[in-house]
N, C-alpha and C. Protein backbone atom coordinates (compact mmCIF):
# COMPACT_ATOMS: atom_id res chain seq x y z
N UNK A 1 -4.16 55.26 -2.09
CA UNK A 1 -4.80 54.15 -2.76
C UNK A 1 -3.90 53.52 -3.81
N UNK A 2 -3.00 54.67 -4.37
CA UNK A 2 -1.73 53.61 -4.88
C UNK A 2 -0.92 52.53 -4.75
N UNK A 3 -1.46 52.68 -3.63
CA UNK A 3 -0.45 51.73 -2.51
C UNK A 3 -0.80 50.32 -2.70
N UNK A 4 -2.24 49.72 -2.55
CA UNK A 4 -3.13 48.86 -2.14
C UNK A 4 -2.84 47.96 -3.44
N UNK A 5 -2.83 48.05 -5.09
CA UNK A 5 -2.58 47.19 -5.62
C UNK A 5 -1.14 46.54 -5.42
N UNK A 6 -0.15 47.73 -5.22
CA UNK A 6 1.29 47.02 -4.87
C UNK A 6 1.15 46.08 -4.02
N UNK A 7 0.81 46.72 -2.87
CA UNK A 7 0.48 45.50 -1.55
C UNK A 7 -0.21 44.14 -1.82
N UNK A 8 -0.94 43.99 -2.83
CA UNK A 8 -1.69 42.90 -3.31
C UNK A 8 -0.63 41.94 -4.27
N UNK A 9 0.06 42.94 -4.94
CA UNK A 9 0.80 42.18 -5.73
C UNK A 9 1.85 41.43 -5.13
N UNK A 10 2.66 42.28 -3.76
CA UNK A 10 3.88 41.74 -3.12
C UNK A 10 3.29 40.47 -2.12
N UNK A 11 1.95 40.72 -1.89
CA UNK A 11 1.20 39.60 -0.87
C UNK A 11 1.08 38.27 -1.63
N UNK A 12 1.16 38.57 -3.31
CA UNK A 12 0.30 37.26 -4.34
C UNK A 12 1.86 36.92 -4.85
N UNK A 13 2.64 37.51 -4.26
CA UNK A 13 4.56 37.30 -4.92
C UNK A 13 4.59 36.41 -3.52
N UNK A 14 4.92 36.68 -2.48
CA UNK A 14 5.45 36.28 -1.42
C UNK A 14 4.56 34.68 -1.31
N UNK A 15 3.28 34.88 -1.46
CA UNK A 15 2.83 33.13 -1.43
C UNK A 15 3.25 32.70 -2.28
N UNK A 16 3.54 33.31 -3.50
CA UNK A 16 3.80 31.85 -4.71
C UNK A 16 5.57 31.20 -4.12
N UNK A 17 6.00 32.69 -3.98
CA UNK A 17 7.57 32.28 -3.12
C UNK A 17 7.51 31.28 -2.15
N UNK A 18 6.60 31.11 -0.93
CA UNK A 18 6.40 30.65 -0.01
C UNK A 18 5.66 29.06 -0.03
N UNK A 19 5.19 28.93 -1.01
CA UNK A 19 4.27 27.62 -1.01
C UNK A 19 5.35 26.94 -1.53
N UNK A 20 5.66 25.25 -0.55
CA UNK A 20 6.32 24.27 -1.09
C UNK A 20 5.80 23.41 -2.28
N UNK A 21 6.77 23.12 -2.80
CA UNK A 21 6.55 22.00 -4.01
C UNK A 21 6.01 20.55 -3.38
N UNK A 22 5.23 19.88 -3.63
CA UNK A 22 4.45 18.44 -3.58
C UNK A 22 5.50 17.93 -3.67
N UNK A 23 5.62 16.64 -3.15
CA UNK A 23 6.39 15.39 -3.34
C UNK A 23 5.53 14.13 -3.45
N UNK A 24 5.60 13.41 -4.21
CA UNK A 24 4.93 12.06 -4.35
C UNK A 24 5.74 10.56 -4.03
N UNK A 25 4.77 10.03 -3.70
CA UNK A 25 5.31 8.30 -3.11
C UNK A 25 4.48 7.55 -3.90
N UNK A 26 5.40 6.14 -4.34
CA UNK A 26 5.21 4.96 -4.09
C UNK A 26 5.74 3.79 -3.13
N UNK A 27 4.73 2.73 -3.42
CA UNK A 27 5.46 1.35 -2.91
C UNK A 27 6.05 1.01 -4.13
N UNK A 28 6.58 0.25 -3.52
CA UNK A 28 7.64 -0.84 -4.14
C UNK A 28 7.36 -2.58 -3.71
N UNK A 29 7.86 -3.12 -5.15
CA UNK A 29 7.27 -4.66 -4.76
C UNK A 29 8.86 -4.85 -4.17
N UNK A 30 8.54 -6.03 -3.22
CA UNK A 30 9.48 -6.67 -2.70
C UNK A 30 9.62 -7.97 -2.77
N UNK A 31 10.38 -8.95 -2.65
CA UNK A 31 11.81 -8.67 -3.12
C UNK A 31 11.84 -8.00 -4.46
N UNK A 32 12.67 -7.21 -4.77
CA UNK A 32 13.15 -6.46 -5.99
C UNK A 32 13.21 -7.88 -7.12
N UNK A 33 13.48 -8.73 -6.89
CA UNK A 33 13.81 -10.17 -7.95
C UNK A 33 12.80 -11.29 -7.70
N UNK A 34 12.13 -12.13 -8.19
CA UNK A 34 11.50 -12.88 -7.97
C UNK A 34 12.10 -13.94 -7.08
N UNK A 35 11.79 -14.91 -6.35
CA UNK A 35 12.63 -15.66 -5.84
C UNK A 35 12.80 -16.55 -6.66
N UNK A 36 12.25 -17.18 -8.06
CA UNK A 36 12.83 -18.27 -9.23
C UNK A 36 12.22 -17.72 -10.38
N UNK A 37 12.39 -18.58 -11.19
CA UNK A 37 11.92 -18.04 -12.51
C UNK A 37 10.45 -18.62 -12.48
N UNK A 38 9.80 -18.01 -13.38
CA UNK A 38 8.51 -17.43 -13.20
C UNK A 38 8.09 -18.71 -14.07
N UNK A 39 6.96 -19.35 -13.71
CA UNK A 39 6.48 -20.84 -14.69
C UNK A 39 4.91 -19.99 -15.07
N UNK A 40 4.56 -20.53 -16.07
CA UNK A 40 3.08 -20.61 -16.77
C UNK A 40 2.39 -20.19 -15.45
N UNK A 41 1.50 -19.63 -15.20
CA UNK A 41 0.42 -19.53 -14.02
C UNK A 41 -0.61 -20.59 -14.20
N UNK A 42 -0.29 -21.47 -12.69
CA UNK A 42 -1.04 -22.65 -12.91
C UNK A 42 -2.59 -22.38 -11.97
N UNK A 43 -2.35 -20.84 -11.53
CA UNK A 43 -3.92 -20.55 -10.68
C UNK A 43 -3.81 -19.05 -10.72
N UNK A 44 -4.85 -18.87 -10.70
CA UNK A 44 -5.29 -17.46 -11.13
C UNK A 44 -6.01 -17.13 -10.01
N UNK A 45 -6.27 -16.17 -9.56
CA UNK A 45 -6.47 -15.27 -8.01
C UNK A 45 -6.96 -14.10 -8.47
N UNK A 46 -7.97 -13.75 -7.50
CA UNK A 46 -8.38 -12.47 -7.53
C UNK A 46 -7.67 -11.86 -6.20
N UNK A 47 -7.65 -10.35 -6.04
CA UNK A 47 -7.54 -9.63 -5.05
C UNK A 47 -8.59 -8.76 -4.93
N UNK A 48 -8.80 -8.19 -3.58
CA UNK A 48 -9.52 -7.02 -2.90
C UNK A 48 -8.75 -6.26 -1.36
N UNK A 49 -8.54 -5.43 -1.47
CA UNK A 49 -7.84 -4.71 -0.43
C UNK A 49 -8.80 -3.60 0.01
N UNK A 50 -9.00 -3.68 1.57
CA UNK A 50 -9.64 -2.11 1.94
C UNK A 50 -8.93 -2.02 2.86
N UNK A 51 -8.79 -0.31 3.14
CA UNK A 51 -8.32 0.26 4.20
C UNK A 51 -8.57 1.04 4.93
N UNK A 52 -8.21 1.43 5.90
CA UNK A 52 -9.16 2.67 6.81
C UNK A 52 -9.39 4.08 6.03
N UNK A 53 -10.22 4.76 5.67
CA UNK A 53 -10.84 5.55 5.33
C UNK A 53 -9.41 6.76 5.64
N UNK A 54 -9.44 6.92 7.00
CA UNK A 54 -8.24 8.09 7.65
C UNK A 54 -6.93 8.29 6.79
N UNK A 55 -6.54 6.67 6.06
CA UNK A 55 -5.45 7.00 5.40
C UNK A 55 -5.52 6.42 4.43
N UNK A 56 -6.83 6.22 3.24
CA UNK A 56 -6.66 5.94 2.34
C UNK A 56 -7.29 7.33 1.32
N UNK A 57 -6.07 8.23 1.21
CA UNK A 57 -6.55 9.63 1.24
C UNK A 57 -5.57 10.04 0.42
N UNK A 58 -5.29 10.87 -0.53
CA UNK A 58 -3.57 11.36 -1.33
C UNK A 58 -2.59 11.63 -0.29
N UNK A 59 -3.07 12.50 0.49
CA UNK A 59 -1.72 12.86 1.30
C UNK A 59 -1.03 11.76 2.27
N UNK A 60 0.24 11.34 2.79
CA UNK A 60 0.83 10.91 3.52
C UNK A 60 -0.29 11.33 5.02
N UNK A 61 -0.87 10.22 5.64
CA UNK A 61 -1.20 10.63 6.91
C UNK A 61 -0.31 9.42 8.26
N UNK A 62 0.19 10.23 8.87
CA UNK A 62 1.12 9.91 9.82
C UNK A 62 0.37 10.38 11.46
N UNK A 63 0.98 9.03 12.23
CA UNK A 63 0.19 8.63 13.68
C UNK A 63 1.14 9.81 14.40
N UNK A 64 0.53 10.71 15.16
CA UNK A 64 0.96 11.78 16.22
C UNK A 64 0.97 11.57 17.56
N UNK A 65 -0.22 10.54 17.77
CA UNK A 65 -0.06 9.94 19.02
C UNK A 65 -1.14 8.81 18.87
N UNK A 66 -1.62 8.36 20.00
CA UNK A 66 -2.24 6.99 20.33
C UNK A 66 -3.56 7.57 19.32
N UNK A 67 -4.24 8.67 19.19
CA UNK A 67 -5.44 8.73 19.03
C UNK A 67 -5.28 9.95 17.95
N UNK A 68 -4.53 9.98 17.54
CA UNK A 68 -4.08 11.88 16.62
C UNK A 68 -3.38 11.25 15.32
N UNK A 69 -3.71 11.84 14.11
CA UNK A 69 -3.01 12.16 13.28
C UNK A 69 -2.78 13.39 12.32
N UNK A 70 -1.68 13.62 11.72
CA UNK A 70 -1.17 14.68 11.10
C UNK A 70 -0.82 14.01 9.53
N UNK A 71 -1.98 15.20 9.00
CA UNK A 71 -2.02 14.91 7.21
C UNK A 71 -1.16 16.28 6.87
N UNK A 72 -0.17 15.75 5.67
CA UNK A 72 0.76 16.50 5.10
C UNK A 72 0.55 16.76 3.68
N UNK A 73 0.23 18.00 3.69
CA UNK A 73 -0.84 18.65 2.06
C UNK A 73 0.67 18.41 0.95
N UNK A 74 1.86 18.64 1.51
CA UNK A 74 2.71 18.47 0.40
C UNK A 74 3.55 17.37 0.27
N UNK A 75 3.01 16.07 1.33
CA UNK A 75 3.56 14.92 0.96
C UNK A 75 2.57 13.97 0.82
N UNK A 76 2.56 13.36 -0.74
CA UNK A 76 1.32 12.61 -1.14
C UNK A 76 1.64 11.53 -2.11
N UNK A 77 0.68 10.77 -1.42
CA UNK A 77 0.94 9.47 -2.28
C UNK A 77 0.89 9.68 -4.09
N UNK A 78 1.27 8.79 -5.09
CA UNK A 78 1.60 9.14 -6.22
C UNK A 78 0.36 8.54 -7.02
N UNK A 79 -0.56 7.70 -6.25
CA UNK A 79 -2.01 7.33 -6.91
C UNK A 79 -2.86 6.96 -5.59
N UNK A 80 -4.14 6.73 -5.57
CA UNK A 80 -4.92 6.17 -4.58
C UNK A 80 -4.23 5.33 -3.59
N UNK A 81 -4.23 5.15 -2.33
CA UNK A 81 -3.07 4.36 -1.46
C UNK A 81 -3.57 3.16 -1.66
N UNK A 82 -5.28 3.13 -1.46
CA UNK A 82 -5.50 1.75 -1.43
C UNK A 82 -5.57 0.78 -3.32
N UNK A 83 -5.20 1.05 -3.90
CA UNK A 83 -4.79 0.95 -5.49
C UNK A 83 -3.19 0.52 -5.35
N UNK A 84 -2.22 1.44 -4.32
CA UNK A 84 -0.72 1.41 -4.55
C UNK A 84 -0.58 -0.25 -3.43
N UNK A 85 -1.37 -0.11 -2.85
CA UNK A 85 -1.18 -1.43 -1.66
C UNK A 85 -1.92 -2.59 -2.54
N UNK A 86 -2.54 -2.33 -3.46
CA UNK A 86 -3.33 -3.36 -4.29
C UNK A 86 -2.44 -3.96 -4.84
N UNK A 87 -1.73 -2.96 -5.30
CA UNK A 87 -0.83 -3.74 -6.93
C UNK A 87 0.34 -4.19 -6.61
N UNK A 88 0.48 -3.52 -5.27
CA UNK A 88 2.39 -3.90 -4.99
C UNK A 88 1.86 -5.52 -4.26
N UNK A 89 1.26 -5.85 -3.09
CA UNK A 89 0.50 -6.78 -2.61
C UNK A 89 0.64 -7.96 -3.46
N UNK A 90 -0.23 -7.35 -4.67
CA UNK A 90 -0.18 -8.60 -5.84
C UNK A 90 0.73 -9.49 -6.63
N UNK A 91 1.85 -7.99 -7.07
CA UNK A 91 3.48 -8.50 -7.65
C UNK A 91 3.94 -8.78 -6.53
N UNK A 92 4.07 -8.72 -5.24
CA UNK A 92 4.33 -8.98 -3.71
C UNK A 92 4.52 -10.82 -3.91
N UNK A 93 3.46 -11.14 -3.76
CA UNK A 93 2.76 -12.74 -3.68
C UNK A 93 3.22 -12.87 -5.20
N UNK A 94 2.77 -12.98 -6.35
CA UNK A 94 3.54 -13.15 -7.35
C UNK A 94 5.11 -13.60 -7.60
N UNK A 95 5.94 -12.54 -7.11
CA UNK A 95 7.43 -12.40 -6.92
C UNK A 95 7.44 -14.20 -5.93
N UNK A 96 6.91 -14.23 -5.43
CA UNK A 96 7.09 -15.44 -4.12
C UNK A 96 6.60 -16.74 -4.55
N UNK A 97 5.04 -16.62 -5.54
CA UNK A 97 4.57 -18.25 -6.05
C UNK A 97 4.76 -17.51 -7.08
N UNK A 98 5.60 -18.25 -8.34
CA UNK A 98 5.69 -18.52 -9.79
C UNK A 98 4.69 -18.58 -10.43
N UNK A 99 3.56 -19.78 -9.39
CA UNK A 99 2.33 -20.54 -10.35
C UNK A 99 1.22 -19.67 -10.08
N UNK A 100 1.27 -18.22 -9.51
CA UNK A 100 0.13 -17.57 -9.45
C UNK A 100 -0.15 -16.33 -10.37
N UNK A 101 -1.34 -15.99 -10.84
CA UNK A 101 -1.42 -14.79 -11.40
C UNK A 101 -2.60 -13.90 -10.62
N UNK A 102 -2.28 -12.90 -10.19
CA UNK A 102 -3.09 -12.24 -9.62
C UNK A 102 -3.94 -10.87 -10.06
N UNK A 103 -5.25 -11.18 -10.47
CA UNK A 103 -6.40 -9.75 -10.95
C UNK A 103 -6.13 -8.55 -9.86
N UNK A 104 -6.01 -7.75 -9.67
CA UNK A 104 -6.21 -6.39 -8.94
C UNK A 104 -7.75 -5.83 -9.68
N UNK A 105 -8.65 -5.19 -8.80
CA UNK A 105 -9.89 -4.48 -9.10
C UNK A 105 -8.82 -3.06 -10.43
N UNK A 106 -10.03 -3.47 -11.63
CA UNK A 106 -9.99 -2.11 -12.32
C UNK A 106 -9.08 -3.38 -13.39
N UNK A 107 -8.51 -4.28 -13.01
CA UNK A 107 -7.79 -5.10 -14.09
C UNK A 107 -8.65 -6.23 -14.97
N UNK A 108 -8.50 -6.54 -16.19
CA UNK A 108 -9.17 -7.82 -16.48
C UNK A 108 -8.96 -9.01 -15.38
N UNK A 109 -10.43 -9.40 -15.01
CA UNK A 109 -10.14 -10.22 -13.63
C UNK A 109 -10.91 -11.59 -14.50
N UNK A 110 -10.06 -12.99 -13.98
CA UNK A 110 -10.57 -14.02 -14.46
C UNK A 110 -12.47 -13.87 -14.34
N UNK A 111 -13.28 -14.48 -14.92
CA UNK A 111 -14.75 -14.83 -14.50
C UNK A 111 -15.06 -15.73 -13.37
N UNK A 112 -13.97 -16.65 -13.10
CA UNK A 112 -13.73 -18.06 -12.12
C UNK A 112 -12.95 -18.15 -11.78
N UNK A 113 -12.03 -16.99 -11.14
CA UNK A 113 -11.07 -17.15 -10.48
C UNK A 113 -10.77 -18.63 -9.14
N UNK A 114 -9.57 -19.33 -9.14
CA UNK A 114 -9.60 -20.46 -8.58
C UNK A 114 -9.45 -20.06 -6.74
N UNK A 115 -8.79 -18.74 -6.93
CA UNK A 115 -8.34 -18.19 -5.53
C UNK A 115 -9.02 -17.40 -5.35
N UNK A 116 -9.59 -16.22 -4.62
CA UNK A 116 -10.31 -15.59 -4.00
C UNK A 116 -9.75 -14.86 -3.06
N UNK A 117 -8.59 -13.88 -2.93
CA UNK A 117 -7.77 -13.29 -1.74
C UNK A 117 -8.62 -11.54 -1.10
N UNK A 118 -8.97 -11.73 0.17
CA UNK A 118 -9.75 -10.72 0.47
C UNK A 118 -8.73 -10.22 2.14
N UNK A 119 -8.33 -9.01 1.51
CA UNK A 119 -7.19 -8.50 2.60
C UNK A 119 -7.88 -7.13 3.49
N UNK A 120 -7.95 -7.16 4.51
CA UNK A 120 -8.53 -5.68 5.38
C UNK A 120 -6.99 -5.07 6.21
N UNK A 121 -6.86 -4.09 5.93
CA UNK A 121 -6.09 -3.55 6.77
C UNK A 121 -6.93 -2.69 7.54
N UNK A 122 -6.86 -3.40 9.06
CA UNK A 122 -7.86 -2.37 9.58
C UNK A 122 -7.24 -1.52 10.58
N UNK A 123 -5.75 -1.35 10.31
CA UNK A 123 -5.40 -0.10 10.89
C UNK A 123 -3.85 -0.56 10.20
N UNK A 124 -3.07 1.14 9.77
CA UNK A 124 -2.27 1.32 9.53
C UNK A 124 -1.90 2.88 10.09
N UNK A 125 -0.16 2.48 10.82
CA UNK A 125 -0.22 3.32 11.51
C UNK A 125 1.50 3.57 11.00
N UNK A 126 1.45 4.75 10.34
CA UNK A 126 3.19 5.42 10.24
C UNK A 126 3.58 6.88 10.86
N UNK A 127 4.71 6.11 11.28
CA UNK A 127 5.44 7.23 12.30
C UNK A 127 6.62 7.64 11.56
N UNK A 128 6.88 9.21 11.40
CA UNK A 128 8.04 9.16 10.41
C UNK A 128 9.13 8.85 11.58
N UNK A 129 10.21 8.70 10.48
CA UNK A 129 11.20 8.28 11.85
C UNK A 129 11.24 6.93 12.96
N UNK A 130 10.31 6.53 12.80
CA UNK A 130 10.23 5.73 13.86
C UNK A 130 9.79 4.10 13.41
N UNK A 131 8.54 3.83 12.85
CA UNK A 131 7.93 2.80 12.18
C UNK A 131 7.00 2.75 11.25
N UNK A 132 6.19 1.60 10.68
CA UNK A 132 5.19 1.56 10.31
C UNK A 132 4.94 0.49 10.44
N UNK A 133 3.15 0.18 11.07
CA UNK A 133 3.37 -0.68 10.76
C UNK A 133 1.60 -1.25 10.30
N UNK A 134 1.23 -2.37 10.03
CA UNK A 134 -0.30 -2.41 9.69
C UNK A 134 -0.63 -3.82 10.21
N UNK A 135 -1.92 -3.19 10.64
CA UNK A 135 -2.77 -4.78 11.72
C UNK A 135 -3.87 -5.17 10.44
N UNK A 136 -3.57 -6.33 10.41
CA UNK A 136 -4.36 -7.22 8.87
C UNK A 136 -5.33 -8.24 9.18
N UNK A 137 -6.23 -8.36 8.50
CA UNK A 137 -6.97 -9.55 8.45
C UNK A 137 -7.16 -10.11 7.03
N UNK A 138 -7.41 -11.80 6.73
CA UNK A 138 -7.37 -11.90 5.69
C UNK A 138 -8.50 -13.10 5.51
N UNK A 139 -8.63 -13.59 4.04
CA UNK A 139 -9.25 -14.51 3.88
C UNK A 139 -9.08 -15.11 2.38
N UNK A 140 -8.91 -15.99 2.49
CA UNK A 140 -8.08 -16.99 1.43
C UNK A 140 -8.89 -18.19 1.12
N UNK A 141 -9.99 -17.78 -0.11
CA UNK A 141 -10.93 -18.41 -0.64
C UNK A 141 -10.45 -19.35 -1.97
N UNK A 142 -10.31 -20.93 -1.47
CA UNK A 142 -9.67 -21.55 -2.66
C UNK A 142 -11.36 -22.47 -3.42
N UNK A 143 -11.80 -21.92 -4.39
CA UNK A 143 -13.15 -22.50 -4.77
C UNK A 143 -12.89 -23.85 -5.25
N UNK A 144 -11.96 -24.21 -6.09
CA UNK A 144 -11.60 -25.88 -6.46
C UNK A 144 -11.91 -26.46 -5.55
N UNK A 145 -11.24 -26.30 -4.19
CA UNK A 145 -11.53 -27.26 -3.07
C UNK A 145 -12.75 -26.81 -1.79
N UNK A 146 -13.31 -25.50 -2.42
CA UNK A 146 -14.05 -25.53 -1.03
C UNK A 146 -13.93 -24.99 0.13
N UNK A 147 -12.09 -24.86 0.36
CA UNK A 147 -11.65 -24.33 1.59
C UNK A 147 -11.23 -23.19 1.61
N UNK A 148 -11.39 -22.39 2.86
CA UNK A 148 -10.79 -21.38 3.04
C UNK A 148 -9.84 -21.12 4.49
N UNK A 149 -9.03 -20.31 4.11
CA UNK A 149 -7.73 -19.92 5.32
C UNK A 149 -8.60 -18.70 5.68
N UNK A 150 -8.18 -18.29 6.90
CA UNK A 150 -8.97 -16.93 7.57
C UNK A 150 -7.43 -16.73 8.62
N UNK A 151 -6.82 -15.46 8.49
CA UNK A 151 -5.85 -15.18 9.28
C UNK A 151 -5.86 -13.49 9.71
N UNK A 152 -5.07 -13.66 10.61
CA UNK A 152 -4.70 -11.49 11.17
C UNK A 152 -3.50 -11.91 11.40
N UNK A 153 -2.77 -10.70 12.06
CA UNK A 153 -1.65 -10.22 12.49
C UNK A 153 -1.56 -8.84 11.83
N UNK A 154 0.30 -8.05 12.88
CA UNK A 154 0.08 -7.11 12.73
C UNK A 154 2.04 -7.21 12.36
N UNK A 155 2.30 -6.17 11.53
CA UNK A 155 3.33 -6.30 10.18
C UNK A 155 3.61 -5.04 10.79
N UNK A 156 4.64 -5.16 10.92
CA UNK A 156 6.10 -4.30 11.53
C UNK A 156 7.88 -3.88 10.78
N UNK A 157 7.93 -2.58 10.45
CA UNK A 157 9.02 -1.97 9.35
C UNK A 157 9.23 -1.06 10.35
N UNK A 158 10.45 -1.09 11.16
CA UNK A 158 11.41 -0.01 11.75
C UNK A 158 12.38 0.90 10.30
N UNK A 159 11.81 1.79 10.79
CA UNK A 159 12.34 3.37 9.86
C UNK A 159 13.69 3.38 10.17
N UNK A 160 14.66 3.53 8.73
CA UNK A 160 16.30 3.69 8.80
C UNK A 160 16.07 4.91 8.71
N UNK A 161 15.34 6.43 8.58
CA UNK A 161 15.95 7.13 8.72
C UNK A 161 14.51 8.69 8.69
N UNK A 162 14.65 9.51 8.99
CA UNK A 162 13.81 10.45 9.01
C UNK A 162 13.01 11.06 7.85
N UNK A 163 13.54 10.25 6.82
CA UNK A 163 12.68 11.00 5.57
C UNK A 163 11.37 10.69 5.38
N UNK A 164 10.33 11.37 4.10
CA UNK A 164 9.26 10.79 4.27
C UNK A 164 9.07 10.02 3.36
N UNK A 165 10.53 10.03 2.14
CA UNK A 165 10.24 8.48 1.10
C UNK A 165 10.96 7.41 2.56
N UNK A 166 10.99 7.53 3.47
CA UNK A 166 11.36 6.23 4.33
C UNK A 166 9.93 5.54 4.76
N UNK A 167 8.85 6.46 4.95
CA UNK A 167 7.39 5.95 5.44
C UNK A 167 7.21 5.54 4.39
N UNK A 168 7.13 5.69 3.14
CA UNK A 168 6.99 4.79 2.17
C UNK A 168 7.28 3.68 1.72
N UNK A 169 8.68 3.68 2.21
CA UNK A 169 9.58 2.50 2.23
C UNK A 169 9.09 1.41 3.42
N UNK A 170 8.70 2.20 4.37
CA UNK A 170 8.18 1.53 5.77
C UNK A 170 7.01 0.60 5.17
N UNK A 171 6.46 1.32 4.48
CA UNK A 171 4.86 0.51 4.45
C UNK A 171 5.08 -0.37 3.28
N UNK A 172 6.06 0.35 2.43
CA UNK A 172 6.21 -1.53 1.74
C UNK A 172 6.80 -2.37 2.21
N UNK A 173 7.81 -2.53 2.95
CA UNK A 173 8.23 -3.27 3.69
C UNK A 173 6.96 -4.69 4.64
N UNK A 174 6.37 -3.50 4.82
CA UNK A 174 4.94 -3.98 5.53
C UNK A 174 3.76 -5.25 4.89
N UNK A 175 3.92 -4.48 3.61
CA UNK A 175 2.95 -5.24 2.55
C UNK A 175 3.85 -5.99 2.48
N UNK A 176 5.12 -5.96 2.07
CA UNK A 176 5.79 -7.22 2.03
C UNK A 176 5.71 -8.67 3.08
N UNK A 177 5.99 -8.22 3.71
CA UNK A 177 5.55 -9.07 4.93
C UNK A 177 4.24 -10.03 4.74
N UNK A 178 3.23 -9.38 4.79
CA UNK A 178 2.26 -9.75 4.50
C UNK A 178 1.91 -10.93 3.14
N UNK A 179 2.58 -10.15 2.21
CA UNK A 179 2.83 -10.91 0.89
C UNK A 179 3.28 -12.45 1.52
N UNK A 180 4.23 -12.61 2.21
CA UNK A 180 5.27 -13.80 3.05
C UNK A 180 4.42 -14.26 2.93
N UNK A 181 3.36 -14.12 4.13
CA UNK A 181 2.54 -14.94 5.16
C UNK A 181 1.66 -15.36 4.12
N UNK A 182 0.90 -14.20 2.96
CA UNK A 182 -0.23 -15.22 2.29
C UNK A 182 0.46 -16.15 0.83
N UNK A 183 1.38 -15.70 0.56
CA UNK A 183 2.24 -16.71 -0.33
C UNK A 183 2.51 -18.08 0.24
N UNK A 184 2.36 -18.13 1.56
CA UNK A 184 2.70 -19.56 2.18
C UNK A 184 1.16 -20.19 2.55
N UNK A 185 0.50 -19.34 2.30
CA UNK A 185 -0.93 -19.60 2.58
C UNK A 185 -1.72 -19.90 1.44
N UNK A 186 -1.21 -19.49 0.25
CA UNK A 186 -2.16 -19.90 -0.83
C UNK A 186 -1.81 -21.71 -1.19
N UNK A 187 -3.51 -22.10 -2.21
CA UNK A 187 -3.37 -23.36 -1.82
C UNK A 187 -2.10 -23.42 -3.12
N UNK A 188 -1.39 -25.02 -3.06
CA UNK A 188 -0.63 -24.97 -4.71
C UNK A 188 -0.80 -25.68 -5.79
N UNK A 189 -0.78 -25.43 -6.73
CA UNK A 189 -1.51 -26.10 -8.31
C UNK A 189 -0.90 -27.45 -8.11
N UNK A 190 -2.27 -27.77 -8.82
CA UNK A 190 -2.31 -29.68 -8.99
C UNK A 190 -1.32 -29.93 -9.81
């Protein structure tokens, strides 16, 4: 019976030895530089982003096959994913129109915002190594005038290399993209 606490102790040594250290991710806004210098914000915008439930989760969840995925307990995002796609999204479109300022949920958000930006990613799919990429829908509520843009597509980042800050890199790349398309889509100040 002497035995049995040793054995407990070398069993409670060998997991602490054995368990990997966490790694955390972010996005990143893209372009790294604005494309001009930044003027007064002549329209103010709200945002809203949702995402699929499957991977809006801490850990990195990565596509295994057509219908499978594999969640990784020690590779995890560095805050809520759908929060990290919020804010990069926002400085995203920002970086691109000068004349916009954009609310993210949880931020002081105008009362009357002039824009209205409502983004669904209704599937995002990363492959380490390989891609990422996310199928979008959007809607681009300008209240001054009344009108609104309604668009999809699906946003594509080929992986330079096997790591898993590269899926990270993948999916901003992604949001970036996206940023493109609704920066050319928002309406522009009078």
């Amino acid at each position: 019976m002497k035995s049995l606490p040793i054995i407990c102790s070398l069993a409670l040594l060998i997991g602490c030895v054995a368990s990997r250290p966490d790694h955390f991710y972010v996005l990143s806004s893209e372009p790294a530089e604005p494309h001009g210098a930044r003027s007064v914000p002549a329209i103010q915008a709200t945002l809203r982003v949702t995402l699929p439930s499957v991977v809006d989760r801490p850990e990195l969840t990565l596509a295994s096959s057509r219908d499978g995925v594999i969640i990784l307990e020690h590779e995890r995002w560095a805050a809520p994913l759908a929060d990290l796609v919020s804010q990069t999204l926002a400085r995203d479109i920002e970086r691109r129109r000068g004349d916009l300022l954009i609310a993210v949920p949880g931020a002081n958000r105008p009362p009357d915002p002039a824009v209205k930006i409502a983004v669904d990613l209704v599937q995002v799919r990363l492959r380490r190594g390989e891609r990422a990429s996310i199928e979008t829908q959007w809607r681009v509520f300008d209240a001054r005038k009344g009108k609104e843009v309604v668009g999809s597509d699906v946003f594509v980042s080929a992986a330079k290399s096997d790591e898993y800050a590269d899926v990270a890199r993948g999916l901003s790349e992604c949001v970036s993209l996206l940023a493109e398309r609704l920066a050319a889509q928002m309406p522009q100040s009078e």
